[in-house]
Protein backbone atom coordinates (compact mmCIF):
# COMPACT_ATOMS: atom_id res chain seq x y z
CA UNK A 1 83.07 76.36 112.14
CA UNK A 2 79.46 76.63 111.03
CA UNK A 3 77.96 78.58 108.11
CA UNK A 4 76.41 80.67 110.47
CA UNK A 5 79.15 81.11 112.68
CA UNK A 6 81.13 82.28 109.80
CA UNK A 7 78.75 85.02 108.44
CA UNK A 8 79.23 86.38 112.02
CA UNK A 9 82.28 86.68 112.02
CA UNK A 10 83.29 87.59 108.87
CA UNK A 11 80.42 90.61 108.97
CA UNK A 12 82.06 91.53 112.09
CA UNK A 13 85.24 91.99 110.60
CA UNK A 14 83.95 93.68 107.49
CA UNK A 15 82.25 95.92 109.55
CA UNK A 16 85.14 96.49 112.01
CA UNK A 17 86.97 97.31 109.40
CA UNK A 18 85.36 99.67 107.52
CA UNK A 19 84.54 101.75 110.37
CA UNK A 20 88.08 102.04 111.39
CA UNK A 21 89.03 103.13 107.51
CA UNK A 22 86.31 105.79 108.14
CA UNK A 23 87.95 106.82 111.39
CA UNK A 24 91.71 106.60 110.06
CA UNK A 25 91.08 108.40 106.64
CA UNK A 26 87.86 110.34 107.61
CA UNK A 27 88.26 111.78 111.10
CA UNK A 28 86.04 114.34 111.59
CA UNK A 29 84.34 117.12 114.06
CA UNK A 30 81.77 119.66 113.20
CA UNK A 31 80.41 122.60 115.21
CA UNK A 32 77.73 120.53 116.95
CA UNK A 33 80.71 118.05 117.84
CA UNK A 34 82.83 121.14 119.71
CA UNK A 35 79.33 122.09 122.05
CA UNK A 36 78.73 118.22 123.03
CA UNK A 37 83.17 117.79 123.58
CA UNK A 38 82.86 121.16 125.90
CA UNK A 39 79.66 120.48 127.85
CA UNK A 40 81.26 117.22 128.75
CA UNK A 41 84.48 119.15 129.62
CA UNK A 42 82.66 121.65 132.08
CA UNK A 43 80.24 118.96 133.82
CA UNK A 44 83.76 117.31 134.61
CA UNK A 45 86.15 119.96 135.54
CA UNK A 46 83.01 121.90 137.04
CA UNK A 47 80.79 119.80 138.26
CA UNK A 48 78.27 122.13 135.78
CA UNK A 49 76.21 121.01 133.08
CA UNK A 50 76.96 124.03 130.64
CA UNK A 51 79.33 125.93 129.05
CA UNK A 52 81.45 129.46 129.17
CA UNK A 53 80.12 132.44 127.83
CA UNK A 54 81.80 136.11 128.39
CA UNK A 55 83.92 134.29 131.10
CA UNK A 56 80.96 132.73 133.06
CA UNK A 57 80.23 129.43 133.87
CA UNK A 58 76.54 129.21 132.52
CA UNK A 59 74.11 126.26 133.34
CA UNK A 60 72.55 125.44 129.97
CA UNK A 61 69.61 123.37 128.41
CA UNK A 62 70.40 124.13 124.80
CA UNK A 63 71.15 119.84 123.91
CA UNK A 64 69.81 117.22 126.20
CA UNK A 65 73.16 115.30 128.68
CA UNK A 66 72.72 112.05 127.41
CA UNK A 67 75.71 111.87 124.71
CA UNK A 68 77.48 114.46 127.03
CA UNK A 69 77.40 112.28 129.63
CA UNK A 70 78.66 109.33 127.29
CA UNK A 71 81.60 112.18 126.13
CA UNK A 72 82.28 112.09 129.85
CA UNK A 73 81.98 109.11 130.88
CA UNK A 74 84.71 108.18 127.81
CA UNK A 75 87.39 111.29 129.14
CA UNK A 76 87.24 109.72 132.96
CA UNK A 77 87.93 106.38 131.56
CA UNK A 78 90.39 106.90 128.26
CA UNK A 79 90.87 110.44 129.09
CA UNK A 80 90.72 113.32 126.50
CA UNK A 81 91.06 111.75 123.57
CA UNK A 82 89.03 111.99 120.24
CA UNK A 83 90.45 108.62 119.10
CA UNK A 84 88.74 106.42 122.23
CA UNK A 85 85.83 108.78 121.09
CA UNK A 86 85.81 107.01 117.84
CA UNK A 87 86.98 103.64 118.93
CA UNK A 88 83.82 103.54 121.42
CA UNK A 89 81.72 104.69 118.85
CA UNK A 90 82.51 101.87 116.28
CA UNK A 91 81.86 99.38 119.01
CA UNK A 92 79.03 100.72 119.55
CA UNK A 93 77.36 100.80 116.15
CA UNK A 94 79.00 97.29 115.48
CA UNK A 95 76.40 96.22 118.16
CA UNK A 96 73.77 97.99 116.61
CA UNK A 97 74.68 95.97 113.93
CA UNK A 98 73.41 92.86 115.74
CA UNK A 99 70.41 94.42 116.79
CA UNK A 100 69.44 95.19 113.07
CA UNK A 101 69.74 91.57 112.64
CA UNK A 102 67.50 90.57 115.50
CA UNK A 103 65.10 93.25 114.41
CA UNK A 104 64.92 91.49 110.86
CA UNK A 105 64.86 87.96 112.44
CA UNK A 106 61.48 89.45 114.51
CA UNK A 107 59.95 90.55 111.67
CA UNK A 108 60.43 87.31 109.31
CA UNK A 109 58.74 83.98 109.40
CA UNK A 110 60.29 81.28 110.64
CA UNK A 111 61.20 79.67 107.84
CA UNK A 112 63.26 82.63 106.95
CA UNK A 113 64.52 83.92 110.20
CA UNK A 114 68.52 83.06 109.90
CA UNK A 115 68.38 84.11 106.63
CA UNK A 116 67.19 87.39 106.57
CA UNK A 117 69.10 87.63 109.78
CA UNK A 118 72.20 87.20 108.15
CA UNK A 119 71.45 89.34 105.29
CA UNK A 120 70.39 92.07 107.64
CA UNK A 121 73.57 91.98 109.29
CA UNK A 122 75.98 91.87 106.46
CA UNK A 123 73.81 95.16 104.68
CA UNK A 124 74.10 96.85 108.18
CA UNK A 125 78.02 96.34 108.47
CA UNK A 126 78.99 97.30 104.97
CA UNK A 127 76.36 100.29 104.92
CA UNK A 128 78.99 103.08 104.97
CA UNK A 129 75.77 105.72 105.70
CA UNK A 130 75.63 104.42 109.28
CA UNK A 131 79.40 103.84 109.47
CA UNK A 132 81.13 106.88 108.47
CA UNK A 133 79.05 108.18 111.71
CA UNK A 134 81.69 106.45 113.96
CA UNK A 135 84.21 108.82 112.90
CA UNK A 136 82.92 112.13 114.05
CA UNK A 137 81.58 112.60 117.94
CA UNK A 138 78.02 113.52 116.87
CA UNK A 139 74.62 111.70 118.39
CA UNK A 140 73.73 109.51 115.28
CA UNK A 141 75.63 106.25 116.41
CA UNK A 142 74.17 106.08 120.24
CA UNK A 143 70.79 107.24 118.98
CA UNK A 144 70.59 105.08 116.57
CA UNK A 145 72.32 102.11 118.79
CA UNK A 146 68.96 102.40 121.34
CA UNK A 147 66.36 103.09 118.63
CA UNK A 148 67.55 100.05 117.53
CA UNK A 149 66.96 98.75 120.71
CA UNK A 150 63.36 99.85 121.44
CA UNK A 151 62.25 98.57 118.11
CA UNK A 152 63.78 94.70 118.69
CA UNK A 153 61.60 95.01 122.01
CA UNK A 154 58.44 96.86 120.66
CA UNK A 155 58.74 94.57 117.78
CA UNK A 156 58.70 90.97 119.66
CA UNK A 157 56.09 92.52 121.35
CA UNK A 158 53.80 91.09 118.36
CA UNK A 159 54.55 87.35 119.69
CA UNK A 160 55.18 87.76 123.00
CA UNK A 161 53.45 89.27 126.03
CA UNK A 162 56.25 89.66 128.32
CA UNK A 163 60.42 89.60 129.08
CA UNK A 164 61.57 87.09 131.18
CA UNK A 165 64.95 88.87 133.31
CA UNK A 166 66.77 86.38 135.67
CA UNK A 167 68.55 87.82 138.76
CA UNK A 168 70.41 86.18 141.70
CA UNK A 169 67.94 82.98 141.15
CA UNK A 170 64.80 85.10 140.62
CA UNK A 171 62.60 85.35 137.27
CA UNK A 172 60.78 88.88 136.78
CA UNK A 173 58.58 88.91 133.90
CA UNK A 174 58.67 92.38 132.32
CA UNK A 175 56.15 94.02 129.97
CA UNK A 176 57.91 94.50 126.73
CA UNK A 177 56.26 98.04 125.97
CA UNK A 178 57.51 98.87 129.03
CA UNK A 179 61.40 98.14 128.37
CA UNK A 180 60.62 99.42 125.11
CA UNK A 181 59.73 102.60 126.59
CA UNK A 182 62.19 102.57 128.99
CA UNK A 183 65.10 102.25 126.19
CA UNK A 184 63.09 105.27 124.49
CA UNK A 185 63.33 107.39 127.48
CA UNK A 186 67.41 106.77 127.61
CA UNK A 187 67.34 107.60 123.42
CA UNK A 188 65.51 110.87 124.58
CA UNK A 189 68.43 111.91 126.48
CA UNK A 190 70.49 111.61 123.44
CA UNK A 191 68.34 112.76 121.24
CA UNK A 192 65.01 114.54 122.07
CA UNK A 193 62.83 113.57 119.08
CA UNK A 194 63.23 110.02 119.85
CA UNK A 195 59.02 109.81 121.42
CA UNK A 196 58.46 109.56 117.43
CA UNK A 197 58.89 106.37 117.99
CA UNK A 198 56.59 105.72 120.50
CA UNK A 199 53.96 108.47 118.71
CA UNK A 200 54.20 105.57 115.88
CA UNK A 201 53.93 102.74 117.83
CA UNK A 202 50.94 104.36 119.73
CA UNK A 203 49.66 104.85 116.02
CA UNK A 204 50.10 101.43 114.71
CA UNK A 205 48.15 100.18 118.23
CA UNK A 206 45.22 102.47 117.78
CA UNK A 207 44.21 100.61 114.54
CA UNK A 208 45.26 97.30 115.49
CA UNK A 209 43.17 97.69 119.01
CA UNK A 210 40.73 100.13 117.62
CA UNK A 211 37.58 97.59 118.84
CA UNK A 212 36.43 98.10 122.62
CA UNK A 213 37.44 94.53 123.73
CA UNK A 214 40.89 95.47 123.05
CA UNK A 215 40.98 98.63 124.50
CA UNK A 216 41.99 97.19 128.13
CA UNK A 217 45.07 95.99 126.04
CA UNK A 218 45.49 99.28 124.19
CA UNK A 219 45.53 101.45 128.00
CA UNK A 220 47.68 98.61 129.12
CA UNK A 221 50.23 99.38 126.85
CA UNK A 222 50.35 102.72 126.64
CA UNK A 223 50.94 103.27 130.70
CA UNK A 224 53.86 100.53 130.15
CA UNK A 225 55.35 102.67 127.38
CA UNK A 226 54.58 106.33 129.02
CA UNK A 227 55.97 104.91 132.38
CA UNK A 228 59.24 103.83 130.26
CA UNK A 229 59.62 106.82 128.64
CA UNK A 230 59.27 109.37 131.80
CA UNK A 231 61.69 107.40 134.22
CA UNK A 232 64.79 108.36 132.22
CA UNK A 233 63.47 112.10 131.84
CA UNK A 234 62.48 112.85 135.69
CA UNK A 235 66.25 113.79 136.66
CA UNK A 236 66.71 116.04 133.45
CA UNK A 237 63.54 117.83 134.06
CA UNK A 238 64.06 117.55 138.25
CA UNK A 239 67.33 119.78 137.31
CA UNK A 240 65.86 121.77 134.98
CA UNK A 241 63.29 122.72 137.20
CA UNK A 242 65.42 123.23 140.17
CA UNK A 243 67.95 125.56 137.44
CA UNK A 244 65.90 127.18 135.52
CA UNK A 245 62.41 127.19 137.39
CA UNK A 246 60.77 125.41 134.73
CA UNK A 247 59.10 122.29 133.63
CA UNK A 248 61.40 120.82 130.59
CA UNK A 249 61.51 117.05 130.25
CA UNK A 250 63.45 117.21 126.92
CA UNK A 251 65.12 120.54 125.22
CA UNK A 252 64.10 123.44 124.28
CA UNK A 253 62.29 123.71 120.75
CA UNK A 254 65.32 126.53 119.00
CA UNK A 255 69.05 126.44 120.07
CA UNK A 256 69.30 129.48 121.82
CA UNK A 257 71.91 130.70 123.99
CA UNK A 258 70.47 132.47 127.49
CA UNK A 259 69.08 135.94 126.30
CA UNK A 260 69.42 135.43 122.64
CA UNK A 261 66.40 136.51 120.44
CA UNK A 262 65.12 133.40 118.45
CA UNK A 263 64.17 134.64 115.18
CA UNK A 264 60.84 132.67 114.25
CA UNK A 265 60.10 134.79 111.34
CA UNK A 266 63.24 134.41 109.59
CA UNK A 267 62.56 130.42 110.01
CA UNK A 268 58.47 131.20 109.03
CA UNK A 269 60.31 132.83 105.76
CA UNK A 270 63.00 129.81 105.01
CA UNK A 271 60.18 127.22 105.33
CA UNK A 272 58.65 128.70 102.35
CA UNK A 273 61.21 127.72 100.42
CA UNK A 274 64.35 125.94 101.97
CA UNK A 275 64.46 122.56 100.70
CA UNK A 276 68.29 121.24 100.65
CA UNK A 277 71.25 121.25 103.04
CA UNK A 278 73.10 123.20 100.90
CA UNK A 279 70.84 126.12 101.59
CA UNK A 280 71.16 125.39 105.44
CA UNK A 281 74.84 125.42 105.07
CA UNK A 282 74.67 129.00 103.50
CA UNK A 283 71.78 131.00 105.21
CA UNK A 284 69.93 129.96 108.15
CA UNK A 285 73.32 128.42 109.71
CA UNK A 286 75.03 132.48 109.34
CA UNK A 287 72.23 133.81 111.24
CA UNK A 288 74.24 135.82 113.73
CA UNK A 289 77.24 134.81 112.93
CA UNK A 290 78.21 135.69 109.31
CA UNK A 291 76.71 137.98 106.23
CA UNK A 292 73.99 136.42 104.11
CA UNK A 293 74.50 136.71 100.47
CA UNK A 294 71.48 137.59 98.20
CA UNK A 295 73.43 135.24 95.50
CA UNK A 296 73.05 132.69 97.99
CA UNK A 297 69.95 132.33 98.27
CA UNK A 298 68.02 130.56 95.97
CA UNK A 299 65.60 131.58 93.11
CA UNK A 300 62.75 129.65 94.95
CA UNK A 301 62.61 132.20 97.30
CA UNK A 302 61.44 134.87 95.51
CA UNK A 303 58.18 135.17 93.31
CA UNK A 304 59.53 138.44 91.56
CA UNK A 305 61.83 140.85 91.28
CA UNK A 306 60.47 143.17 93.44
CA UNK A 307 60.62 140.57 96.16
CA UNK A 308 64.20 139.68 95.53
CA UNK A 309 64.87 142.98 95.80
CA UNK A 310 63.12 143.38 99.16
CA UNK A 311 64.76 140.29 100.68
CA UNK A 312 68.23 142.14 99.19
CA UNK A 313 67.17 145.39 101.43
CA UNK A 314 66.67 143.22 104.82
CA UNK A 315 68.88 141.18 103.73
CA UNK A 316 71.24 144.32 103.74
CA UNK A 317 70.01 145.54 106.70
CA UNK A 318 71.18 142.27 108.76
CA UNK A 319 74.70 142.17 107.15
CA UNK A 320 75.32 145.77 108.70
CA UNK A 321 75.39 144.14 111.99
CA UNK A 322 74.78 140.21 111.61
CA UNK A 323 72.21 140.66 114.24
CA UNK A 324 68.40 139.70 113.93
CA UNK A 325 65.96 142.77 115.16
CA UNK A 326 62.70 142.17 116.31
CA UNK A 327 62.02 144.40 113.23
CA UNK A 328 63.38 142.62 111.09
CA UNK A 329 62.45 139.32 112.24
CA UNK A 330 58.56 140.72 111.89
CA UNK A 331 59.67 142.03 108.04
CA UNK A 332 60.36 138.51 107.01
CA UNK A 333 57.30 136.88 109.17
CA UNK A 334 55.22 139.14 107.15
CA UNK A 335 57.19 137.83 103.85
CA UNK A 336 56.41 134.24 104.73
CA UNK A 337 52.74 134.94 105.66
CA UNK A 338 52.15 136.54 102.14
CA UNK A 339 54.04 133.94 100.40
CA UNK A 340 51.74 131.09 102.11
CA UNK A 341 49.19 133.25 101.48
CA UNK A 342 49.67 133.36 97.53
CA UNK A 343 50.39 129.69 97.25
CA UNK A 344 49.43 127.72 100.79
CA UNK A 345 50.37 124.26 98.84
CA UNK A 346 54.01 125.34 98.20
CA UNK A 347 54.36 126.30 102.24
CA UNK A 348 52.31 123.38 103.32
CA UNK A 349 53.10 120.46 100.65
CA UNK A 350 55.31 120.73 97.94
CA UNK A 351 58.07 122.31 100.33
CA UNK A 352 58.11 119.78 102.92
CA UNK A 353 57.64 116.75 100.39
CA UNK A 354 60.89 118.39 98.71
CA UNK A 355 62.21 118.00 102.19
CA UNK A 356 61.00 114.38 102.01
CA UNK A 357 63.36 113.59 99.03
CA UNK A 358 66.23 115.90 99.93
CA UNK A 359 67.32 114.03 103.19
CA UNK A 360 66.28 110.66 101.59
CA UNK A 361 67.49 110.47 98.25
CA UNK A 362 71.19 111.95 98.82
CA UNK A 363 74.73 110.48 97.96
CA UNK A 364 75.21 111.37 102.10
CA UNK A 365 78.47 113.02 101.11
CA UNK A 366 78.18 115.15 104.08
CA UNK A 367 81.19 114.01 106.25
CA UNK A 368 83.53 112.91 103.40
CA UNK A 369 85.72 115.71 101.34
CA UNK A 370 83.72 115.27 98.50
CA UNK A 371 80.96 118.19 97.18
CA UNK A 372 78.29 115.85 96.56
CA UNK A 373 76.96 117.95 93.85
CA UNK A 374 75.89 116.00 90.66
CA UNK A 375 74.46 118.59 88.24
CA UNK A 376 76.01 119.53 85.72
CA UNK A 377 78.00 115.66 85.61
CA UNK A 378 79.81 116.86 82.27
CA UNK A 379 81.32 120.11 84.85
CA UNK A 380 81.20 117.81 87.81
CA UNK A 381 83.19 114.93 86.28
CA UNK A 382 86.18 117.50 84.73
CA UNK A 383 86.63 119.23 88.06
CA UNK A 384 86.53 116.00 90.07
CA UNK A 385 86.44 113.03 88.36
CA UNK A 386 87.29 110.75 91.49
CA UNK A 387 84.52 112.64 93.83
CA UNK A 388 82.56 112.86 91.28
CA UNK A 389 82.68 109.22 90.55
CA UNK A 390 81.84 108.74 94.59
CA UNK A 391 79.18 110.62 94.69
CA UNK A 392 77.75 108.94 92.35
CA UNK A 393 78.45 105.36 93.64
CA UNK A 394 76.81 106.41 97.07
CA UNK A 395 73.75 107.80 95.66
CA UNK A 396 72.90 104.49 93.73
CA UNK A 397 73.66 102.94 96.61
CA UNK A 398 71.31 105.05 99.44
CA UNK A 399 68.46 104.14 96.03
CA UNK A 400 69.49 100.62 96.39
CA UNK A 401 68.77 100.16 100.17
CA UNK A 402 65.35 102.77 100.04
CA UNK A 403 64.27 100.54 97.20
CA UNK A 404 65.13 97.29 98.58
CA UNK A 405 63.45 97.94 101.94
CA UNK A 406 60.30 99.64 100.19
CA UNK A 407 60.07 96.04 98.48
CA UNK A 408 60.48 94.37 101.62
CA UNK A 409 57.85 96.40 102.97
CA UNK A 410 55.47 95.63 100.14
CA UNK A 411 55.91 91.99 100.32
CA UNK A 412 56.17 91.42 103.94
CA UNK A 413 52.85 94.28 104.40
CA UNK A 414 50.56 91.47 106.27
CA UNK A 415 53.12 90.77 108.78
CA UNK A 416 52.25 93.18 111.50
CA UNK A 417 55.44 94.16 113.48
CA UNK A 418 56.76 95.56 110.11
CA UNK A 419 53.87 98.46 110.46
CA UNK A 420 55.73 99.82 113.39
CA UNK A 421 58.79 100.91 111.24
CA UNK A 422 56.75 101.73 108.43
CA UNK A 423 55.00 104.36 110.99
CA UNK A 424 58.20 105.11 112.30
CA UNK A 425 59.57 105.96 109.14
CA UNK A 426 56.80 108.13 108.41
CA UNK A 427 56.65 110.09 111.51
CA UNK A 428 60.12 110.97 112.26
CA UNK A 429 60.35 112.00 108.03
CA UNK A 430 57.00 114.10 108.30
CA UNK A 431 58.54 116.01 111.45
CA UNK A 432 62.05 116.57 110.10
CA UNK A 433 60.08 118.20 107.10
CA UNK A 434 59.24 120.64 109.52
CA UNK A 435 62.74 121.88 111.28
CA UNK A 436 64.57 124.56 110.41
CA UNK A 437 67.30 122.87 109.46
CA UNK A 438 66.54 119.28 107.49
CA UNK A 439 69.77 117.45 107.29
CA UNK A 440 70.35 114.54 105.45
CA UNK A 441 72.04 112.64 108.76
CA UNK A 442 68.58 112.96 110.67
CA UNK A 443 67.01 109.90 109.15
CA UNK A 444 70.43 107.89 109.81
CA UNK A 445 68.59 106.26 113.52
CA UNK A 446 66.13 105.41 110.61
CA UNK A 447 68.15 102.81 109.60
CA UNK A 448 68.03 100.40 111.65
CA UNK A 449 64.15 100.17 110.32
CA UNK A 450 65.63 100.45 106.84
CA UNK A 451 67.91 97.83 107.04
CA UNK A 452 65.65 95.31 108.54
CA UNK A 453 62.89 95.85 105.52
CA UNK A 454 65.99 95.50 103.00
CA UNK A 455 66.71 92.21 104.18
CA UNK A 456 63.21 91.48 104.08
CA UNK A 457 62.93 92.62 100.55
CA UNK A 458 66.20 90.39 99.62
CA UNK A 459 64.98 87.81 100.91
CA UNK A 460 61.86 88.23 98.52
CA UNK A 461 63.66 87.45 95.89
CA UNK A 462 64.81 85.01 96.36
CA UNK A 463 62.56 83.28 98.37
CA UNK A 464 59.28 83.56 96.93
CA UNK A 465 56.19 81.72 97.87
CA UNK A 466 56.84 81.12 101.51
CA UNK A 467 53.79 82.23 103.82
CA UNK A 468 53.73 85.85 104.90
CA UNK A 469 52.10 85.76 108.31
C-alpha cells in the first residue's frame, strides 16, 4: 500500500471513529432537533409540511425543508430511528472530510498539493468541533457537507473555466459558478444564510474584475451563480406562495409561530449588550416561555441603577404572564434607542466585535456535559477538575486551528482562491454578529474554510520558500 493510500485510510478510520465515540457517549437532541424530527414526521404521516398546534395540522415556514426532508428521507428508508440519524450523519461529514482536502489541494501550489491535502484531511477528521455535530440531528453537518461543496467548485474556478460531466457517451461542459451556485441553492434549503457565500464570492470578483474589460466576465459569472442559486429555491417559494400568498424564497427573518407577536424591541434592547451564549441560554431563549431573572442578566446591560431598576419593573411586568405586550416590547425599544443613543460605538462596534470573539474563541463545550466556564480556574478546577481540564484542552485547541489557518492565510495571501474564504469568513462572522441569538455552532460550516487555511499554514512551516502563486 502507498503512503498516500495509507493516510487515507487511516484518517478515515480515525475519523470514523471518533464520530461514532461522539455518537455512543455523546448522543444528543436539543429543542431545534425536536421541530426538524416533527416537521419530518407530519410531511410523512400528513403529506403537510408543518407541525400541530392546539390540535391543528398547521402549514408552516418557520425553518426551510431541506434537512426535514433529509430527516424524512432517513425514517422511509431506516425508519424512526435517531441512531440511522446519526449513522447518516457521520457518513456524511466523513465526506466532507474529503472535500476539505480537495479544497486545500485547490488552494496550494503544485508542489504542495498532496501534502497539504493530506494534512487537511487528517486536521478535518480528528477536529472534534465538526465531529461531535454527528451526534445530535441539527443542520451543521449537511450545511456544512455542501458549503464545502460550493467552495471546492467556486474555488477551482481560479484555474479552470468550466466542468466537464460525462453522460451516456456525451461531454457537457458546465460553468463552475454555476454548479457552485447550484450546490448553494441546495445549502439554502438547509440553511438559509448560506447566499453569504455567494455575497463573498460576488465580493472577492468585484475587485478582481473591477476594470471594464473584465466586466463581460464579472456579468458572466454572476447570472451562472444567481441562476444556481434560484433553481433549488423556486419550489420552496412556488409553495410558499401558493400557502401562504406570499413571495418567500428562503425563511422568514424571526421564528415565529402563525399569530405570534415578534418582539423586535426586546431584541433592539439585547443587542445593546448580549454578547455570549450563556446570556442566550438565560434570557432571550425564555421569551414566552419561562420568567426572566433580573440576576440573570448581566451588569452590561445596565448603565445605572436606576436603569437596572427599570429593566427589574418590565422585567416584572413580563414574568406576571411570560407574554411580550406591544407595550412592553415599545418600553424596551425605547431602552435600546437611548442606550445607542448615549454610546452608538458600544451598539454598533464593541458589541458585535464581542460577538466576533465569543462564537470564535470558545472551548465549543456546547453539546458535551461539561459547563465550559473557565473563570475563576482555582473554583472551576475544585468543582470539576476533569471538565474543567476539557474545557480547557478544547479551547487551546479551537486557538490552535484559528491561529494556524490565520497563518496560512498570511502566507498563502497572493494566491487568489484563498480570498474567497477569507471573504467568506468575514461575511457570514459580520452577519452572525447581528442575530439575536449568536451561537458558537454557527461558524461550524466555517470550517471547512478553516481547515483548508490550517493546512496551508502547516504546511508553511515546514515548507518554506516554495513559490506562492
Amino acid at each position: 500500500m502507498s503512503k498516500i493510500w495509507k493516510h487515507l485510510v487511516f484518517a478515515t478510520l480515525v475519523g470514523l471513529a471518533l464520530r461514532l465515540f461522539f455518537v455512543w457517549q455523546f448522543p444528543n437532541e436539543v429543542a431545534d432537533s425536536l421541530v426538524y424530527e416533527e416537521l419530518a414526521r407530519d410531511w410523512i404521516d400528513h403529506r403537510v409540511y408543518g407541525m400541530f398546534l392546539d390540535g391543528n395540522l398547521t402549514p408552516l415556514d418557520i425553518r426551510v425543508p431541506g434537512y426535514p426532508g433529509f430527516l424524512a428521507l432517513l425514517y422511509l428508508f431506516f425508519g424512526r430511528s435517531l441512531l440511522a440519524i446519526r449513522l447518516a450523519q457521520t457518513v456524511v461529514d466523513l465526506a466532507t472530510c474529503f472535500l476539505i482536502a480537495a479544497l486545500a489541494a485547490a488552494l496550494a501550489p503544485v508542489e504542495l498539493r498532496r501534502r497539504v491535502s493530506v494534512t487537511a484531511l487528517w486536521l478535518a477528521t480528528t477536529c472534534p468541533f465538526v465531529a461531535i455535530h454527528a451526534a445530535v440531528p441539527l443542520t451543521e453537518v449537511l450545511a456544512t457537507f455542501l458549503i464545502a461543496a460550493a467552495l471546492v467548485l467556486l474555488v477551482k474556478d481560479y484555474q479552470a473555466n468550466s466542468c466537464l460531466i460525462r453522460s451516456g457517451g456525451y461531454a457537457v461542459h458546465v460553468p463552475p459558478w454555476f454548479l457552485g451556485g447550484l450546490l448553494v441553492g441546495f445549502g439554502s434549503l438547509v440553511r438559509p444564510e448560506t447566499p453569504l457565500l455567494l455575497v463573498a464570492v460576488a465580493l472577492v470578483l468585484l475587485i478582481r474584475w473591477r476594470r471594464s474589460v473584465d466586466w463581460p466576465k464579472l456579468f458572466r459569472a454572476g447570472v451562472f451563480m444567481g441562476v444556481g442559486l434560484l433553481l433549488p429555491l423556486v419550489p420552496w417559494a412556488a409553495r410558499n406562495w401558493y400557502t401562504f400568498h406570499r413571495v418567500e424564497f428562503l425563511a422568514p427573518r424571526y421564528y415565529a409561530m402563525p399569530g405570534d407577536y415578534i418582539p423586535r424591541g426586546f431584541y433592539a434592547w439585547t443587542k445593546t449588550w448580549l454578547v455570549r451564549f450563556r446570556h442566550a441560554y438565560l434570557v432571550v431563549w425564555k421569551l414566552e416561555d419561562e420568567p426572566i431573572l433580573i440576576e440573570d442578566v448581566p451588569a452590561a446591560a445596565f448603565d445605572s441603577p436606576e436603569e437596572r431598576a427599570r429593566v427589574a419593573g418590565l422585567l416584572e411586568q413580563y414574568n406576571a404572564t411570560t407574554t411580550v405586550t406591544p407595550e412592553l416590547d415599545h418600553a424596551f425599544a425605547e431602552l435600546a434607542r437611548e442606550r445607542t443613543a448615549r454610546h452608538p460605538l458600544r451598539t454598533y462596534l464593541w458589541v458585535p466585535l464581542q460577538r466576533v470573539v465569543s462564537i470564535w474563541f470558545t472551548p465549543r463545550t456546547c453539546l458535551l456535559p461539561f459547563s465550559g466556564h473557565l473563570w475563576p480556574p482555582a473554583e472551576q478546577w475544585e468543582e470539576d477538575p476533569a471538565g474543567f481540564s476539557i474545557t480547557v484542552a478544547l479551547g487551546l485547541l479551537n486557538l490552535f486551528y484559528v491561529g494556524l489557518a490565520v497563518a496560512g492565510a498570511w502566507q498563502w495571501r497572493q494566491r487568489s482562491g484563498l480570498w474567497v474564504l477569507i471573504a467568506f469568513i468575514v461575511v457570514r462572522t459580520g452577519f452572525l454578529t447581528q442575530i439575536e441569538t449568536p451561537e458558537p455552532r454557527y461558524v461550524i460550516v466555517c470550517f471547512p474554510a478553516v481547515l483548508s487555511l490550517a493546512a496551508l499554514g502547516w504546511a508553511t512551516s515546514h515548507f518554506r520558500g516554495l513559490p506562492q502563486s
